[in-house]
PDB file of N, CA and C in Angstrom:
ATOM      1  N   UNK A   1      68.060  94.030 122.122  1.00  0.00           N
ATOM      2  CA  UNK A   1      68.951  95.175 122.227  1.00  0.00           C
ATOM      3  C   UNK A   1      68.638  96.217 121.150  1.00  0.00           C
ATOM      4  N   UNK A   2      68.385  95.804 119.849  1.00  0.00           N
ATOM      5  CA  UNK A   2      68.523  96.484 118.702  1.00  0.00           C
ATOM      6  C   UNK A   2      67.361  96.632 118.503  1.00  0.00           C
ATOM      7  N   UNK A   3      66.391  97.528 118.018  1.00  0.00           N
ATOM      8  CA  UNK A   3      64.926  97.809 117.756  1.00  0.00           C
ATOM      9  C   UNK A   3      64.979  97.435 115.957  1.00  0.00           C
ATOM     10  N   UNK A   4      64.432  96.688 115.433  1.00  0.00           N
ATOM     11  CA  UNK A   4      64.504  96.867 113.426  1.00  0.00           C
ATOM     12  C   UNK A   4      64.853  98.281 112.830  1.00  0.00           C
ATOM     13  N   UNK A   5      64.112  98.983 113.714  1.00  0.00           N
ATOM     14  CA  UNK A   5      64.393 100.332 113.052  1.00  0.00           C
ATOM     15  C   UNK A   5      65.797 100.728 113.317  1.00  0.00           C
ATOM     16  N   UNK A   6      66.427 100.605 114.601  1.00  0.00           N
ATOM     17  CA  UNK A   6      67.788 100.951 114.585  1.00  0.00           C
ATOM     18  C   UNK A   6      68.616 100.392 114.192  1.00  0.00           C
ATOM     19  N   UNK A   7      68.335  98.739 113.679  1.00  0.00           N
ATOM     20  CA  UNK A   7      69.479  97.789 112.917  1.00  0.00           C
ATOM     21  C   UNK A   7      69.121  98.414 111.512  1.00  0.00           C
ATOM     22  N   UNK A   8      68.113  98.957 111.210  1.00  0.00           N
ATOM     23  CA  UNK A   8      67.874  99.277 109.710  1.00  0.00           C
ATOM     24  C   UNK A   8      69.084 100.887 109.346  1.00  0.00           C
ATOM     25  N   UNK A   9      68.919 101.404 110.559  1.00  0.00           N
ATOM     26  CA  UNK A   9      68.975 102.306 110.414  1.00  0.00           C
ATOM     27  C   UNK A   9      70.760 102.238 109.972  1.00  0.00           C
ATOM     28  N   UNK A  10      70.893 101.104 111.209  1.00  0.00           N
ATOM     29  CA  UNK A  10      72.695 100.816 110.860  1.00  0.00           C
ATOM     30  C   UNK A  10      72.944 100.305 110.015  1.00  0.00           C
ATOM     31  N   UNK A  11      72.286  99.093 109.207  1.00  0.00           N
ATOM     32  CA  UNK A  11      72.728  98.810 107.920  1.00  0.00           C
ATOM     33  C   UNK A  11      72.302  99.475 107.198  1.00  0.00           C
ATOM     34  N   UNK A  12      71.346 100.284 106.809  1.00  0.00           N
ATOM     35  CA  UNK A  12      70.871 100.751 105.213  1.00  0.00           C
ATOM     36  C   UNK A  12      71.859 102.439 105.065  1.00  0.00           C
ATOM     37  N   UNK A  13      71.739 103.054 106.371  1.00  0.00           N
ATOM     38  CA  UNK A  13      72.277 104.185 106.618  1.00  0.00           C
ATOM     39  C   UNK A  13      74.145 104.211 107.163  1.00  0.00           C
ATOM     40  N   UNK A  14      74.312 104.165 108.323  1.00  0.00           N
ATOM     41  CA  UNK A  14      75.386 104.701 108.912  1.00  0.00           C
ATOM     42  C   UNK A  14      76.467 104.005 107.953  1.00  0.00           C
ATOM     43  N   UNK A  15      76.152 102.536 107.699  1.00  0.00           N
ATOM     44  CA  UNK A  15      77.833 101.196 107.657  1.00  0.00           C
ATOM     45  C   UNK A  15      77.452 101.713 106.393  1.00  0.00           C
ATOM     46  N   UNK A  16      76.961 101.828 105.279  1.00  0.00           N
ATOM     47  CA  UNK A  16      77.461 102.725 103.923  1.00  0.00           C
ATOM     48  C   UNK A  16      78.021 103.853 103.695  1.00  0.00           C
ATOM     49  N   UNK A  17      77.173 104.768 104.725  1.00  0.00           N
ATOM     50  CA  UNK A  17      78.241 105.914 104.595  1.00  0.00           C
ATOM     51  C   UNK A  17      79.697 105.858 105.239  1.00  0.00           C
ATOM     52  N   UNK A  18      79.531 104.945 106.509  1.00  0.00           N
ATOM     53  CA  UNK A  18      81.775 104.935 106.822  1.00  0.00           C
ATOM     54  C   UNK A  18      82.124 104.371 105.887  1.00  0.00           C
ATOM     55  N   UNK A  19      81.271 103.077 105.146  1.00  0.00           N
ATOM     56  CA  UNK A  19      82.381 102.633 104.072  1.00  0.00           C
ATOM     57  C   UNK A  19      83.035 103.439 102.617  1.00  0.00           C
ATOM     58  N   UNK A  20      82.185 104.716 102.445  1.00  0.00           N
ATOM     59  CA  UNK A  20      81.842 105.500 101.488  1.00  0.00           C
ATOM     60  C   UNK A  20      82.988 106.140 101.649  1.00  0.00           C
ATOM     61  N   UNK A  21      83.442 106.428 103.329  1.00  0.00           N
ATOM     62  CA  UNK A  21      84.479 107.583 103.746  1.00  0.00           C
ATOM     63  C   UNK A  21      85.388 106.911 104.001  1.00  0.00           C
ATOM     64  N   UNK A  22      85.702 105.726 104.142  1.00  0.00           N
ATOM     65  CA  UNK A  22      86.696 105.288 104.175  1.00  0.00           C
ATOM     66  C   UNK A  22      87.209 105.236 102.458  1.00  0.00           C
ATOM     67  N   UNK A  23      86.659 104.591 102.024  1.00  0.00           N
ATOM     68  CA  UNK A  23      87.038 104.355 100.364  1.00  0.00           C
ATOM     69  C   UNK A  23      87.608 106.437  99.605  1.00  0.00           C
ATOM     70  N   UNK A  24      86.603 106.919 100.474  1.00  0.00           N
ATOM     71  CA  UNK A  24      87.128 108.223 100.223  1.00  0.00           C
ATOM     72  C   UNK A  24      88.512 108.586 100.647  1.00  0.00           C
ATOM     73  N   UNK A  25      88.914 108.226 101.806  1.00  0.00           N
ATOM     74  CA  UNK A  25      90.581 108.524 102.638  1.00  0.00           C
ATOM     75  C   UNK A  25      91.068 107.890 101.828  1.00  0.00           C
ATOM     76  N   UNK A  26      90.731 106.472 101.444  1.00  0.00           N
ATOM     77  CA  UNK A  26      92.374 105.755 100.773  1.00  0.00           C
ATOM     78  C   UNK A  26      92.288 106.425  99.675  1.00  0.00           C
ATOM     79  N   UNK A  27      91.287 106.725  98.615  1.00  0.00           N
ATOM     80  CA  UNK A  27      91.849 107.399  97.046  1.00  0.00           C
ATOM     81  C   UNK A  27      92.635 108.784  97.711  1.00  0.00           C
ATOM     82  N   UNK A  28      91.985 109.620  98.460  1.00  0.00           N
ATOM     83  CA  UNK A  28      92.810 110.798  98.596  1.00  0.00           C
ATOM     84  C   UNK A  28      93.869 110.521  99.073  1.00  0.00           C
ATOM     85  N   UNK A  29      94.188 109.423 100.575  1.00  0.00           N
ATOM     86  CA  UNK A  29      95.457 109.063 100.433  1.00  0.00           C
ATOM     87  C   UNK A  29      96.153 108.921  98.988  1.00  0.00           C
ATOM     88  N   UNK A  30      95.981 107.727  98.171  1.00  0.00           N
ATOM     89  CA  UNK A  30      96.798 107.591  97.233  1.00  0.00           C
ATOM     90  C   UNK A  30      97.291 108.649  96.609  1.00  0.00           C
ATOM     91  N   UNK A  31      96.599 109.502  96.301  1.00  0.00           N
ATOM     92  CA  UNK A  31      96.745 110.442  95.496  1.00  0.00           C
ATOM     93  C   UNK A  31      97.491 111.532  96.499  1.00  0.00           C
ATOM     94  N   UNK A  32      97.486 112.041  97.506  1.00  0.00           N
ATOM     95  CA  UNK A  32      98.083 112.693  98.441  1.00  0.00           C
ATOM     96  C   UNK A  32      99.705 112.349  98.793  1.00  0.00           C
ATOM     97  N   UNK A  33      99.612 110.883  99.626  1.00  0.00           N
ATOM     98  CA  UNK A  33     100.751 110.363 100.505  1.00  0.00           C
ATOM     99  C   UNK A  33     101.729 110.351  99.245  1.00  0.00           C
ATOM    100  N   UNK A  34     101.866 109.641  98.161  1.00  0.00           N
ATOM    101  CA  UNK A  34     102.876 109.423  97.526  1.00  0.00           C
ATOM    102  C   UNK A  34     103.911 110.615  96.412  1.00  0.00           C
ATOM    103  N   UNK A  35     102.603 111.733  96.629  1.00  0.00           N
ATOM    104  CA  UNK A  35     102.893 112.882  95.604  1.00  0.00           C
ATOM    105  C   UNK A  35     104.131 114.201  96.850  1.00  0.00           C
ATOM    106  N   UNK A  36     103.259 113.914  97.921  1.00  0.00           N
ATOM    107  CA  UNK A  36     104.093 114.713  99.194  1.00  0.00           C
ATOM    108  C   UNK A  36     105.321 114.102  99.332  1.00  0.00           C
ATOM    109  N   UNK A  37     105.497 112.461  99.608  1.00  0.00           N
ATOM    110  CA  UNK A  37     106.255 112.314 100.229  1.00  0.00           C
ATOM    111  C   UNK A  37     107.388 111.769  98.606  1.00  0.00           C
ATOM    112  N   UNK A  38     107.343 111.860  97.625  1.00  0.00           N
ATOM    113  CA  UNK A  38     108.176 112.285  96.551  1.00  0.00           C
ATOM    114  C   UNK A  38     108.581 113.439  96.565  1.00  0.00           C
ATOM    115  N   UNK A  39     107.777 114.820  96.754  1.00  0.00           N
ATOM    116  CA  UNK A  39     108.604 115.762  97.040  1.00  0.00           C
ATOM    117  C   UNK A  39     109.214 115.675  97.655  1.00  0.00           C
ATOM    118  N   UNK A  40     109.142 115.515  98.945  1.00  0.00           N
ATOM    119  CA  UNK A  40     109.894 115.345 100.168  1.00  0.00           C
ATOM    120  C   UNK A  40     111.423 114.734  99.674  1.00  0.00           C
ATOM    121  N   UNK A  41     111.041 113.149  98.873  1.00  0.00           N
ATOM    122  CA  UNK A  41     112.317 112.580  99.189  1.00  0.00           C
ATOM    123  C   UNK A  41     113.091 112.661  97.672  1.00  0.00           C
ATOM    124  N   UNK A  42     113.203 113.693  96.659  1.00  0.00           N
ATOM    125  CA  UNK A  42     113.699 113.854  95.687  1.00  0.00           C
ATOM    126  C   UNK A  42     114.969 114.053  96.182  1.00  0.00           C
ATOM    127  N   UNK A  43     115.008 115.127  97.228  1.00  0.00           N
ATOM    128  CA  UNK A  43     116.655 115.519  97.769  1.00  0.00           C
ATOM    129  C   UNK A  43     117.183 114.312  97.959  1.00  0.00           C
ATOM    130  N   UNK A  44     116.875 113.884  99.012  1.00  0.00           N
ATOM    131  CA  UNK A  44     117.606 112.989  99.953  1.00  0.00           C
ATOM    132  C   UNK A  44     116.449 111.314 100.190  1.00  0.00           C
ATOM    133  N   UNK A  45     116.681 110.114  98.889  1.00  0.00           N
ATOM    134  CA  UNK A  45     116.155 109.568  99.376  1.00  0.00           C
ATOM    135  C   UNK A  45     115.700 108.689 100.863  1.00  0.00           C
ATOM    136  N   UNK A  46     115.183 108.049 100.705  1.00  0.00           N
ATOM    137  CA  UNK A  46     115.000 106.789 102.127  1.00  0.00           C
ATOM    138  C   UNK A  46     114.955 107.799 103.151  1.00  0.00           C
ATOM    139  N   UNK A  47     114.638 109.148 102.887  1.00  0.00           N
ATOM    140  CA  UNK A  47     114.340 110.200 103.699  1.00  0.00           C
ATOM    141  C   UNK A  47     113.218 109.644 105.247  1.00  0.00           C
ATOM    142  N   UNK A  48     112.822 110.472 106.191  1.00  0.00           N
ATOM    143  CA  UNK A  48     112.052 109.853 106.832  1.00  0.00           C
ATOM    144  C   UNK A  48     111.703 109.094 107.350  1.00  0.00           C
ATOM    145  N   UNK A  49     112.439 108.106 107.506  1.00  0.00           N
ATOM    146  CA  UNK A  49     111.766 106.586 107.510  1.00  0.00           C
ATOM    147  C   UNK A  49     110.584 106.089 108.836  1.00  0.00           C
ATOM    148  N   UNK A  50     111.135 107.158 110.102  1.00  0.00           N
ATOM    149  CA  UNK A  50     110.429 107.022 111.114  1.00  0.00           C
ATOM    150  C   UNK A  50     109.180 107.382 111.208  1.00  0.00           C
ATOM    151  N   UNK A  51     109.181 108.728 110.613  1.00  0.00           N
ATOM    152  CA  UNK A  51     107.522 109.245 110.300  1.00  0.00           C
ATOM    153  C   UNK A  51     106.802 108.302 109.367  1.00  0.00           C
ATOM    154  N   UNK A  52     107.723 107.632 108.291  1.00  0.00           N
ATOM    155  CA  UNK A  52     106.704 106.917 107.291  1.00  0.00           C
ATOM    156  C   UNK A  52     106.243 106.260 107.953  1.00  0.00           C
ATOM    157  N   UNK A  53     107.281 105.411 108.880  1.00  0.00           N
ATOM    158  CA  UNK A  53     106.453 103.950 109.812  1.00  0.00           C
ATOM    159  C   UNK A  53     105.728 104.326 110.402  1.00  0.00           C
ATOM    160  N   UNK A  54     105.691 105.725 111.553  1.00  0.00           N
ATOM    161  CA  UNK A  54     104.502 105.710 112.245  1.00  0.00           C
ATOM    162  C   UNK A  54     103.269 106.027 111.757  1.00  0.00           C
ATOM    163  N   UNK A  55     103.074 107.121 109.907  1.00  0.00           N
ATOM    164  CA  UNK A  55     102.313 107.465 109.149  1.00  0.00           C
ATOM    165  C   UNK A  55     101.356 105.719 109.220  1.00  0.00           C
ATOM    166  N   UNK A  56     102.749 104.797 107.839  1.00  0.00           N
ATOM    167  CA  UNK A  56     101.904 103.508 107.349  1.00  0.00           C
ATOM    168  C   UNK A  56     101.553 102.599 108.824  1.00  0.00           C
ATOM    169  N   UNK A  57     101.801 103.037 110.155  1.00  0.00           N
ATOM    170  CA  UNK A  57     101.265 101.729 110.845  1.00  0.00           C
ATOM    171  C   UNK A  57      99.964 101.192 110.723  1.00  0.00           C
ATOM    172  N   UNK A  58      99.414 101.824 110.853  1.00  0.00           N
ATOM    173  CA  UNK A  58      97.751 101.499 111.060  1.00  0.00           C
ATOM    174  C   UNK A  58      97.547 101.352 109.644  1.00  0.00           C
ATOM    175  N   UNK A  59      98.330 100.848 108.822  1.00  0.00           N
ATOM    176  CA  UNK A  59      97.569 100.236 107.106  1.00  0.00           C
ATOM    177  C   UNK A  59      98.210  98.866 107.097  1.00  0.00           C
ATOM    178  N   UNK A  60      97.233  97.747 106.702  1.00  0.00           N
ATOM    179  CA  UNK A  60      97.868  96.220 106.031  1.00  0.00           C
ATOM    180  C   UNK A  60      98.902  96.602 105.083  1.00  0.00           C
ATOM    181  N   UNK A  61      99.645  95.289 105.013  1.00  0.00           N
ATOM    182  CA  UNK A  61     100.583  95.358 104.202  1.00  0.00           C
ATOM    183  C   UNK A  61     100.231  95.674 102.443  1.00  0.00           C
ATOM    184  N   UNK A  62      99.112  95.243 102.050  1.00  0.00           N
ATOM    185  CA  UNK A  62      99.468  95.600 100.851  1.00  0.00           C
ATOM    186  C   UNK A  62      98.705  96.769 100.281  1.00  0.00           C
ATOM    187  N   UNK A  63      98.535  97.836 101.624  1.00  0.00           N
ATOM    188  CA  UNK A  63      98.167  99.068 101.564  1.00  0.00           C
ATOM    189  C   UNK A  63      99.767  99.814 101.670  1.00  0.00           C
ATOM    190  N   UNK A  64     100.118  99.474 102.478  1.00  0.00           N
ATOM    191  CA  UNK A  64     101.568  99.972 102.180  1.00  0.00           C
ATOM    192  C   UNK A  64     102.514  99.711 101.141  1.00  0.00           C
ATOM    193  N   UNK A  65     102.264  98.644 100.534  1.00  0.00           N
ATOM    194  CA  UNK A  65     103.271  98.080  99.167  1.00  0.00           C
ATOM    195  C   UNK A  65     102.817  99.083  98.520  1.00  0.00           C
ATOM    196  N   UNK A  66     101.306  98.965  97.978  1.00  0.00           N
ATOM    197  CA  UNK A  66     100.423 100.251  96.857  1.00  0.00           C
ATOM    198  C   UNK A  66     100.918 101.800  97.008  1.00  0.00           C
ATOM    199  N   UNK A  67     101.258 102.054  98.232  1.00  0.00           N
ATOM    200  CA  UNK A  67     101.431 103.717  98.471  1.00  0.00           C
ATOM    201  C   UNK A  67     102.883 103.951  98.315  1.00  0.00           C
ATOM    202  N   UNK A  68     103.835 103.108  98.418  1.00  0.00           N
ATOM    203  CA  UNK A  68     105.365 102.652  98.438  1.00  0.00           C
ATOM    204  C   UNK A  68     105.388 103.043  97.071  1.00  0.00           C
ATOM    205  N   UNK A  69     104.602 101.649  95.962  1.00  0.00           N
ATOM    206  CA  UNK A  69     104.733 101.993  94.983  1.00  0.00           C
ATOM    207  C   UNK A  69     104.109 102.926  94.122  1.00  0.00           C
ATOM    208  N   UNK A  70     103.195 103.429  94.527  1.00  0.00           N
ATOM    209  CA  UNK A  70     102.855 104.729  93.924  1.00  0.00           C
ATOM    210  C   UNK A  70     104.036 105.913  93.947  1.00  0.00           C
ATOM    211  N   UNK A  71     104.762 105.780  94.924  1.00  0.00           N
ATOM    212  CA  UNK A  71     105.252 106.866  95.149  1.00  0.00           C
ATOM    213  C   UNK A  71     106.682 106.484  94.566  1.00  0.00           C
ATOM    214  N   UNK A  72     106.911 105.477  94.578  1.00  0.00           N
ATOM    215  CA  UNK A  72     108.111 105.152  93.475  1.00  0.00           C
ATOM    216  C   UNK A  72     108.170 105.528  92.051  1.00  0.00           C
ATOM    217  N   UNK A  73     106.681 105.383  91.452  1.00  0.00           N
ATOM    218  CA  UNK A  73     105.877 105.851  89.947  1.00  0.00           C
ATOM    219  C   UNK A  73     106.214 106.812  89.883  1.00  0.00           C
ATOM    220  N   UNK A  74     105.758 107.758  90.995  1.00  0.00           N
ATOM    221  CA  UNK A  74     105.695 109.188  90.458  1.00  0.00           C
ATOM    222  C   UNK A  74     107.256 110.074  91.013  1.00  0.00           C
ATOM    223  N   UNK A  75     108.052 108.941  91.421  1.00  0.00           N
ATOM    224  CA  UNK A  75     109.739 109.551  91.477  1.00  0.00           C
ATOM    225  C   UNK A  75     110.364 109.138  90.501  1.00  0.00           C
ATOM    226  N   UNK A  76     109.938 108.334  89.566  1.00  0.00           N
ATOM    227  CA  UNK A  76     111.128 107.335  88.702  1.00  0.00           C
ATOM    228  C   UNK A  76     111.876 106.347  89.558  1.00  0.00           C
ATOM    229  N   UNK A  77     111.566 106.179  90.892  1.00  0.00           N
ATOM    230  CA  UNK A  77     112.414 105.157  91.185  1.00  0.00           C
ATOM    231  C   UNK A  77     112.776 103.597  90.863  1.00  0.00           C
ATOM    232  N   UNK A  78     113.645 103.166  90.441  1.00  0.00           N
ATOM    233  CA  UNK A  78     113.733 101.624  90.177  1.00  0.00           C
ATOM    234  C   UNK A  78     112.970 100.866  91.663  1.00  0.00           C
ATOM    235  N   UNK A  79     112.237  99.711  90.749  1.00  0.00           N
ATOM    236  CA  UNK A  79     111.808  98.385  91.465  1.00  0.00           C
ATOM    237  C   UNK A  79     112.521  98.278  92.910  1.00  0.00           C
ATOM    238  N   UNK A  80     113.928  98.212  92.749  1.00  0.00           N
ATOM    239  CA  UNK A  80     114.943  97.702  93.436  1.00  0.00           C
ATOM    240  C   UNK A  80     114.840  98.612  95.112  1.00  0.00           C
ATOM    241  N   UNK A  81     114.890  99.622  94.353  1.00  0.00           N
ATOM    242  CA  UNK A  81     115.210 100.984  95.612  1.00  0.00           C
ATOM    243  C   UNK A  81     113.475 100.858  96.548  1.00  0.00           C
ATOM    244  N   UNK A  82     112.805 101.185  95.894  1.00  0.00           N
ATOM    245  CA  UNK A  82     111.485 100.815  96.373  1.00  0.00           C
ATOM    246  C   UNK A  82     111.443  99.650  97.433  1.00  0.00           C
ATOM    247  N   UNK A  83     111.928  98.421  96.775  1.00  0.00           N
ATOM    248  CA  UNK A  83     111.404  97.534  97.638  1.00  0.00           C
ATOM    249  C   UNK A  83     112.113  97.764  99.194  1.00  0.00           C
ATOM    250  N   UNK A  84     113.525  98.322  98.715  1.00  0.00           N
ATOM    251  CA  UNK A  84     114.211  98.705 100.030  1.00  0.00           C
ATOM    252  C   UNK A  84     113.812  99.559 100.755  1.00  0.00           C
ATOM    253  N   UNK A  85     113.376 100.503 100.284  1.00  0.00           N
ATOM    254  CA  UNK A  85     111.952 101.372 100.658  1.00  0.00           C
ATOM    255  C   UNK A  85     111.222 101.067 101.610  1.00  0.00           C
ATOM    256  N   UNK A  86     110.860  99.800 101.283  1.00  0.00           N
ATOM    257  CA  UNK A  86     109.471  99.287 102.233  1.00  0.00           C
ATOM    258  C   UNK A  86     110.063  98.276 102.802  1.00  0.00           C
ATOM    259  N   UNK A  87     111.606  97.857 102.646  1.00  0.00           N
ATOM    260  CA  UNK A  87     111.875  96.936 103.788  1.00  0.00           C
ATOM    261  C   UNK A  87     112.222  97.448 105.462  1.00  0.00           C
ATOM    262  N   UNK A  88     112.926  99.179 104.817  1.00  0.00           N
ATOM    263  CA  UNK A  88     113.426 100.405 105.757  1.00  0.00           C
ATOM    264  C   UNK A  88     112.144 100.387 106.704  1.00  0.00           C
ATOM    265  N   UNK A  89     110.743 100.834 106.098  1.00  0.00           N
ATOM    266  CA  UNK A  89     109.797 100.496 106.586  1.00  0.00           C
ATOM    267  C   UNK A  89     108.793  99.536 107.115  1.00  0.00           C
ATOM    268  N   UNK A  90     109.329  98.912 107.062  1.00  0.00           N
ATOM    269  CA  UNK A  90     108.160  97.730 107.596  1.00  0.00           C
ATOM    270  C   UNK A  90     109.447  96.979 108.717  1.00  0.00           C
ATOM    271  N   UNK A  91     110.651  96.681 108.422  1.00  0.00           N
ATOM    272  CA  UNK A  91     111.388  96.594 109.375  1.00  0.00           C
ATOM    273  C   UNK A  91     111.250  97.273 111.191  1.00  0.00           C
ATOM    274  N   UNK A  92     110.856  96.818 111.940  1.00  0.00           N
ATOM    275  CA  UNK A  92     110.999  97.219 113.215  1.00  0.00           C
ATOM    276  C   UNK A  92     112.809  97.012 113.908  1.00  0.00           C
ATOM    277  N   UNK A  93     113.083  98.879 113.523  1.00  0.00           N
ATOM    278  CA  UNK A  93     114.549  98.954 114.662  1.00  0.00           C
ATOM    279  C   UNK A  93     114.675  97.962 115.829  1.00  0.00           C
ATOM    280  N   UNK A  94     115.791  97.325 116.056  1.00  0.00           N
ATOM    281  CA  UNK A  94     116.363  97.267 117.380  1.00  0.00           C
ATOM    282  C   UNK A  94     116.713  98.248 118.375  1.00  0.00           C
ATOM    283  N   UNK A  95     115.061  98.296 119.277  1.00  0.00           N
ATOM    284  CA  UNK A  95     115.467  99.613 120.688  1.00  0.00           C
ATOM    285  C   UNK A  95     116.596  99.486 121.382  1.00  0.00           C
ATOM    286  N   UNK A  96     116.803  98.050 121.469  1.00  0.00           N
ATOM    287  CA  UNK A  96     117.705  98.295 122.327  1.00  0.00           C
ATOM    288  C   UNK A  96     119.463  98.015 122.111  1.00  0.00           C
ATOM    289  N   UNK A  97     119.728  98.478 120.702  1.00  0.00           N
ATOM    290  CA  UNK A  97     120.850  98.676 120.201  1.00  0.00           C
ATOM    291  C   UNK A  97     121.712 100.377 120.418  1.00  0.00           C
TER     292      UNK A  97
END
C-alpha cells in the first residue's frame, strides 16, 4: 500500500508537524481559554456552563481539570468553587427533566 518513500514521508514529515500543531493549540488554548473565560465570569460566576461543555467536549478529563484550573488562578477563585466548576461541567443535564 505504502511506497518507503511515502511512509517516510509520513513519519519523518507530516506526524511531526500535526504533533507540533497540536502542542501549539493546547499552549495557546491555555493561555487563551482561561484568561477569556475569567473575564467573562468575574460578573456572574458558574457563568456559561453550556458553552463551556460544548467548548471542553472534545478534551480528556485532565485537559479540562488544567484549563478549569488555570482559570480559577487567574480569577482568585478558591479550590472549592472550581471544583464545582468542573462538576457543573462535566456533569451531563437530565434532558428529560
Amino acid at each position: 500500500m505504502w511506497d518507503n518513500d511515502g511512509t517516510r514521508l509520513l513519519r519523518e514529515v507530516i506526524l511531526p508537524r500535526l504533533d507540533a500543531h497540536e502542542a501549539e493549540l493546547r499552549e495557546l488554548r491555555a493561555v487563551t481559554w482561561p484568561v477569556c473565560q475569567g473575564i467573562l465570569d468575574k460578573q456572574t460566576p458558574f457563568r456559561n456552563i453550556d458553552k463551556k461543555r460544548r467548548f471542553l467536549r472534545l478534551f480528556d478529563m485532565d485537559e479540562i481539570r488544567r484549563l478549569v484550573g488555570l482559570k480559577a488562578r487567574y480569577c482568585g477563585t478558591d479550590d472549592v468553587s472550581a471544583e464545582e466548576e468542573l462538576r457543573m461541567i462535566t456533569v451531563v443535564p437530565n434532558q428529560g427533566a
